[in-house]
C-alpha atoms as a PDB file:
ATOM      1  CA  UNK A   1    -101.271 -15.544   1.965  1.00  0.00           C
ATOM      2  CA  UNK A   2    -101.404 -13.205   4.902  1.00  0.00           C
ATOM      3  CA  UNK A   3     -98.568 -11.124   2.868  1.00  0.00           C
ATOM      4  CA  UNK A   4    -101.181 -10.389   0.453  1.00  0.00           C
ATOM      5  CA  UNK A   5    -104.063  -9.218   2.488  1.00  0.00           C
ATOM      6  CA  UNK A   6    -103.118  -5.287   2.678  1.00  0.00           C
ATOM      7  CA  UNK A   7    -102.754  -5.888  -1.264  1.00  0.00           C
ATOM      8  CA  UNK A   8    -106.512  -7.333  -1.939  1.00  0.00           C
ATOM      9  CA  UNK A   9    -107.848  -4.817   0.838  1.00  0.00           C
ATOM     10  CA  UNK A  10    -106.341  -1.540  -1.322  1.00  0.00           C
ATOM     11  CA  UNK A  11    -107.639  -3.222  -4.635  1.00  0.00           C
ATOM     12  CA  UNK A  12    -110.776  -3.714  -3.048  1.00  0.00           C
ATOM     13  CA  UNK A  13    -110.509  -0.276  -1.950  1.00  0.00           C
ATOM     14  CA  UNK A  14    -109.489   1.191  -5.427  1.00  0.00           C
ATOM     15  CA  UNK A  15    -112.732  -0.895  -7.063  1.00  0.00           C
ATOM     16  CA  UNK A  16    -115.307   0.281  -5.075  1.00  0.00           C
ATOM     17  CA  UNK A  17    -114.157   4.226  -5.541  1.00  0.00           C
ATOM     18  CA  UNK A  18    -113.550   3.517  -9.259  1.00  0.00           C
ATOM     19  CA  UNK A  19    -117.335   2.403  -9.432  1.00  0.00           C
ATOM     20  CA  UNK A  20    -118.326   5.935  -7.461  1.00  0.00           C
ATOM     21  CA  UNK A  21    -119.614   8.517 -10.210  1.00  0.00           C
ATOM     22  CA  UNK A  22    -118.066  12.037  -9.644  1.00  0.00           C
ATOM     23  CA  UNK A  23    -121.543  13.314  -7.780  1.00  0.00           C
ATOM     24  CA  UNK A  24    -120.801  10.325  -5.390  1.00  0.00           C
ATOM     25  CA  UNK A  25    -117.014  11.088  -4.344  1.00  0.00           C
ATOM     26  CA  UNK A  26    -117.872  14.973  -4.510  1.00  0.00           C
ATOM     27  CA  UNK A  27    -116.508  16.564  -1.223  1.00  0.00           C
ATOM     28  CA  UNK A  28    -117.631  19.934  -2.043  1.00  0.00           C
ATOM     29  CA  UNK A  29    -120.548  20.155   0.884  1.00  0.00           C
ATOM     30  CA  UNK A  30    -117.771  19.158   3.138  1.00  0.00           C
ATOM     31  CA  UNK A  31    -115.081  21.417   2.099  1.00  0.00           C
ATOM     32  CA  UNK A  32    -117.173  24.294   1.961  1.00  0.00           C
ATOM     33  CA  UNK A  33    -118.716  23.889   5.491  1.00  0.00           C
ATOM     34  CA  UNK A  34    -115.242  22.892   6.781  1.00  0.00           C
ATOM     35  CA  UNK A  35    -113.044  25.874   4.669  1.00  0.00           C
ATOM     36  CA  UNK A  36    -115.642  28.320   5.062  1.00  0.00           C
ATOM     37  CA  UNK A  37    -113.201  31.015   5.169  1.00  0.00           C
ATOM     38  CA  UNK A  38    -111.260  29.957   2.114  1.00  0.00           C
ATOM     39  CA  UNK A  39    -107.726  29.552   3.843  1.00  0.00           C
ATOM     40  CA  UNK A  40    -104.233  29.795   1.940  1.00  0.00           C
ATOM     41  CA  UNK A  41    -106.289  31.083  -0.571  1.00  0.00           C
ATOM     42  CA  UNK A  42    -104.306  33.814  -1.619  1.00  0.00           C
ATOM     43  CA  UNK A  43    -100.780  31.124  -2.065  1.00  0.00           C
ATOM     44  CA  UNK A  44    -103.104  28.719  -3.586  1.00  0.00           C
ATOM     45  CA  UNK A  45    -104.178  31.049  -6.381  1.00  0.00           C
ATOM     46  CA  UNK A  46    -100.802  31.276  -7.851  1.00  0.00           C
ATOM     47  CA  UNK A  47    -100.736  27.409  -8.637  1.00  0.00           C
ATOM     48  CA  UNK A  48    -102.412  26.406 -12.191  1.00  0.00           C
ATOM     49  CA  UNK A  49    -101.666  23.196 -12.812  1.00  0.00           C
ATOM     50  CA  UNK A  50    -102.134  21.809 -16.333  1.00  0.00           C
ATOM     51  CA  UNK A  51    -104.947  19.324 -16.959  1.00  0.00           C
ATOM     52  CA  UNK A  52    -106.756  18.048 -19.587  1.00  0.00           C
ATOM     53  CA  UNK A  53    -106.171  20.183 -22.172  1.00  0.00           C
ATOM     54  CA  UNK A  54    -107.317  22.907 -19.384  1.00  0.00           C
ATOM     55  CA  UNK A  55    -105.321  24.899 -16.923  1.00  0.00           C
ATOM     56  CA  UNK A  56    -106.967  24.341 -13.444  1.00  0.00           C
ATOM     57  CA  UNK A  57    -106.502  27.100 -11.045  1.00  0.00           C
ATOM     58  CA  UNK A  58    -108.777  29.079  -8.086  1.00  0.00           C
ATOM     59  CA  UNK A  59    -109.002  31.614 -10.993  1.00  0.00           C
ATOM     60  CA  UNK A  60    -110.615  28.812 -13.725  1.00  0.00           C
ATOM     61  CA  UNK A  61    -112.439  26.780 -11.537  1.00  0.00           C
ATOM     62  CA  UNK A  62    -112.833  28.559  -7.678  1.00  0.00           C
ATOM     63  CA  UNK A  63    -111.956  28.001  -4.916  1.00  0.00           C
ATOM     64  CA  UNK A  64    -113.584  24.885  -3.177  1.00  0.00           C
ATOM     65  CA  UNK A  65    -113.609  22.766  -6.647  1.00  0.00           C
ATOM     66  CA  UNK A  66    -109.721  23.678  -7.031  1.00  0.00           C
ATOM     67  CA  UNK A  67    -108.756  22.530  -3.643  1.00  0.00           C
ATOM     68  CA  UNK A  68    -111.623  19.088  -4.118  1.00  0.00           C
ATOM     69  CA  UNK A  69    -108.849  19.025  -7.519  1.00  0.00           C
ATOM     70  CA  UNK A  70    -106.057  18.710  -5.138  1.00  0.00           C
ATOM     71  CA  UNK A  71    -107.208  16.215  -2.807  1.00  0.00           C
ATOM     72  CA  UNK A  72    -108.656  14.259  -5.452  1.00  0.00           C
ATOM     73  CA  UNK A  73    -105.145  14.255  -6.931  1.00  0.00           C
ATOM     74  CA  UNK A  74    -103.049  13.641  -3.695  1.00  0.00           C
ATOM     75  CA  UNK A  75    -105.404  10.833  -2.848  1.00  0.00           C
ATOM     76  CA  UNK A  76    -104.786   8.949  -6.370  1.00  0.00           C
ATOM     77  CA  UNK A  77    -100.938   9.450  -5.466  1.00  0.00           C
ATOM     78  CA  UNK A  78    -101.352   8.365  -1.956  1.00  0.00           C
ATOM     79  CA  UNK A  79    -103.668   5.667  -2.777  1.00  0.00           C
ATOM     80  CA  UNK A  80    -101.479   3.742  -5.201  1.00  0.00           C
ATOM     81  CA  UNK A  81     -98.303   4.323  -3.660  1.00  0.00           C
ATOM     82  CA  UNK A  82    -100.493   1.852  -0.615  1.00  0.00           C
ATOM     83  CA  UNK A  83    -101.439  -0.765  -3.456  1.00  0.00           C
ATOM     84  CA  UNK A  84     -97.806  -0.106  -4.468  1.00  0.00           C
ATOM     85  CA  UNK A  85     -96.375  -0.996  -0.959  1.00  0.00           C
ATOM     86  CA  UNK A  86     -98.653  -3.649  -0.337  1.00  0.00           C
ATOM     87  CA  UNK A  87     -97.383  -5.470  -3.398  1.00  0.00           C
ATOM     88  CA  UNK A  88     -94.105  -4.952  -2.521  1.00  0.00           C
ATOM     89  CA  UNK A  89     -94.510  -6.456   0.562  1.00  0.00           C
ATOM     90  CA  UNK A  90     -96.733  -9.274  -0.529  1.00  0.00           C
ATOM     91  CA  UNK A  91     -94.190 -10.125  -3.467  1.00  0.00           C
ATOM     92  CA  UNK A  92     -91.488 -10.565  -0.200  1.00  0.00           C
ATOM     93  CA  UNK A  93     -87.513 -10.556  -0.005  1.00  0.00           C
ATOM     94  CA  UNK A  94     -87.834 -12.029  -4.186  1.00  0.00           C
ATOM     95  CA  UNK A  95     -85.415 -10.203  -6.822  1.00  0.00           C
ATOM     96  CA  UNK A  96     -86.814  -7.083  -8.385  1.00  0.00           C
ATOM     97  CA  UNK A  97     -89.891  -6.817  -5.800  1.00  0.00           C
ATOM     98  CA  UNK A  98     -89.670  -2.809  -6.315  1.00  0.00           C
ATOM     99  CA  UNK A  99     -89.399  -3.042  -9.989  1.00  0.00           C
ATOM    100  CA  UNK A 100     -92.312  -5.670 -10.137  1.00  0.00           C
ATOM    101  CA  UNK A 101     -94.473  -3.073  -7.458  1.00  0.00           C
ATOM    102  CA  UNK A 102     -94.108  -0.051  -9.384  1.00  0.00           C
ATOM    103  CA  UNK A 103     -94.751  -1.861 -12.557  1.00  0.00           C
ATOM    104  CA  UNK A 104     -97.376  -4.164 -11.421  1.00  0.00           C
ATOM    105  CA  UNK A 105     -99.017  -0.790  -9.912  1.00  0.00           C
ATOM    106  CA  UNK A 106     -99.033   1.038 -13.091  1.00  0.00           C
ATOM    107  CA  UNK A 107    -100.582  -1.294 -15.134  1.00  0.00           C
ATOM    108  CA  UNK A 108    -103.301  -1.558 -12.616  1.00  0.00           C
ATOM    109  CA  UNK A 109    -103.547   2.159 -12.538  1.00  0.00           C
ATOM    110  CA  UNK A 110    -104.096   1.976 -16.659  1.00  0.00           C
ATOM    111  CA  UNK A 111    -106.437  -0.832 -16.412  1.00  0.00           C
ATOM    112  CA  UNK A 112    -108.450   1.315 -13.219  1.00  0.00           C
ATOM    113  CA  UNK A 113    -108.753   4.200 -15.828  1.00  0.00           C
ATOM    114  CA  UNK A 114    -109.808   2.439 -18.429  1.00  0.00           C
ATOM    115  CA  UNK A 115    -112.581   0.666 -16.465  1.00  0.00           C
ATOM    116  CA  UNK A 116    -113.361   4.104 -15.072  1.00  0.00           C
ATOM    117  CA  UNK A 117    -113.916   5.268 -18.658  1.00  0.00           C
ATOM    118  CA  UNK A 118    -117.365   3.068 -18.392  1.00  0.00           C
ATOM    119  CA  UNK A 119    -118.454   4.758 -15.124  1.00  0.00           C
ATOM    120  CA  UNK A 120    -120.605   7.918 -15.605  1.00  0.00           C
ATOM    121  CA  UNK A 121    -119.654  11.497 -15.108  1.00  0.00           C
ATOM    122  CA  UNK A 122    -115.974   9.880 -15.020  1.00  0.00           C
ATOM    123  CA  UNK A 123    -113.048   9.522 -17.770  1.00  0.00           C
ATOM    124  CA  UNK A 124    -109.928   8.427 -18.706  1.00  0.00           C
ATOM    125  CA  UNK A 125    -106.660  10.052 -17.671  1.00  0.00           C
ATOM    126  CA  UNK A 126    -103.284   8.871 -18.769  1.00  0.00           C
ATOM    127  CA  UNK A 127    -102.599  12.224 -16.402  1.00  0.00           C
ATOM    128  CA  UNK A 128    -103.754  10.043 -13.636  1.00  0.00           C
ATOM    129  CA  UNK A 129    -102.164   6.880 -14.497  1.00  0.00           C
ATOM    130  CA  UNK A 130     -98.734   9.530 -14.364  1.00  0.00           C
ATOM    131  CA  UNK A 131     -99.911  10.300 -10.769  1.00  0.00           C
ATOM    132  CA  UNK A 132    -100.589   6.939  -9.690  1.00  0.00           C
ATOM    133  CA  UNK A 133     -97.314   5.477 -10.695  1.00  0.00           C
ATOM    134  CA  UNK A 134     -95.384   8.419  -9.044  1.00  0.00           C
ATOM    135  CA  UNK A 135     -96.801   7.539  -5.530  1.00  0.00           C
ATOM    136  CA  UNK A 136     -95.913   4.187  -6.401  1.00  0.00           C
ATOM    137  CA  UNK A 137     -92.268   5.317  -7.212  1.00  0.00           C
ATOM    138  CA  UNK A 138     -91.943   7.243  -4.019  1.00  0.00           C
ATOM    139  CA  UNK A 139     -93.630   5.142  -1.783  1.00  0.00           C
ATOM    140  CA  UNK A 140     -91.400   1.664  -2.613  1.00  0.00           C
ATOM    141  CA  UNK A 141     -88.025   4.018  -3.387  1.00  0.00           C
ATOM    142  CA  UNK A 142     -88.691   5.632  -0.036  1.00  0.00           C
ATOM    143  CA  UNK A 143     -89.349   1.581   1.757  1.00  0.00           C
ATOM    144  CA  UNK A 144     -86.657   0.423  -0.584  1.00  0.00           C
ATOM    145  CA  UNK A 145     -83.794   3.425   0.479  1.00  0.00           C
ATOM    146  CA  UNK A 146     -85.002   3.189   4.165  1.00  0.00           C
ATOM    147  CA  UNK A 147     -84.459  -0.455   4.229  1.00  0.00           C
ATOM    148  CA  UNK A 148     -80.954  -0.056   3.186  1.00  0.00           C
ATOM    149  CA  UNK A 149     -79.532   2.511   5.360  1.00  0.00           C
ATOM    150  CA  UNK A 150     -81.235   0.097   7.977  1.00  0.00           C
ATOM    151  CA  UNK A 151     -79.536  -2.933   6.752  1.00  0.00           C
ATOM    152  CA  UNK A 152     -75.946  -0.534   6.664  1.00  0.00           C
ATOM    153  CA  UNK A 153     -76.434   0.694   9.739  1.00  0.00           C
ATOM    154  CA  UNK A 154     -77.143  -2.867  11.158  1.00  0.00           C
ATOM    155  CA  UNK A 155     -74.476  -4.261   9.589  1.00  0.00           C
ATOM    156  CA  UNK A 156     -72.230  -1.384  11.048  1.00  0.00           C
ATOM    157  CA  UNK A 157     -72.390  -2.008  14.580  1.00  0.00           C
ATOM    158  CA  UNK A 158     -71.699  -5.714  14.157  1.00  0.00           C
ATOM    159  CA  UNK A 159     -68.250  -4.583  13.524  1.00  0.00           C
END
């Protein structure tokens, strides 16, 4: 059971922020106090990313709701490659625990954005669910590659 704890904690997590309307996780206040002098503004405003139908960009949007784009988009990746981890490590030394990790984590990122479809001010993004199940590849292929040049390495000066 303890295996599963850093799981339930990051669904927990993932829940609560789902249930946030956009005014609520808005970081702008903070970003503008804190970035007050806009920087890497001028190698930021080459990037425009594709998005709903939009292109987002410094130049569409501005500044301090581009860069609140960014974050908002690194912490989805970030975020589910930890829900991602922790059910790789919860699922334990079993056959395909990376496949069933990344897969298990991108069916809970479609079922997070289609429960955030019902929250206000929020919608659904299959762009998100891409995201999600990205940082869930990385984050087990990274665990999964590390673990075996460990294992080689161990097994290497045994003989």
């Amino acid at each position: 059971m303890k295996k599963w704890i850093i799981f339930i904690a990051c669904l927990v997590v993932l829940v609560i922020s789902s249930s946030m309307t956009y005014e609520q996780q808005s970081i702008l206040p903070e970003l503008k106090d804190l970035l007050a002098n806009k920087p890497f503004e001028q190698q930021l405003s080459v990037l425009k990313i594709p998005y709903w139908n939009t292109v987002v960009s410094i130049e569409e949007r501005g500044y301090f709701p581009f860069v609140e784009f960014l974050i908002r988009k690194l912490i989805h990746f970030i975020g589910f490659g930890c829900i991602a981890l922790g059910l790789y490590f919860a699922w334990g030394k079993r056959r395909f625990a990376g496949s069933v990790a990344i897969g298990g984590t991108a069916i809970i990122a479609m079922l997070d954005e289609f429960r955030q479809s019902f929250t206000p001010g929020r919608t659904m993004s299959g762009q998100d669910v891409l995201v999600d199940t990205v940082g869930a590849i990385v984050f087990v292929g990274s665990v999964v590659i590390l673990r075996k040049l460990f294992k080689n390495k161990r097994q290497k000066a045994l003989f």
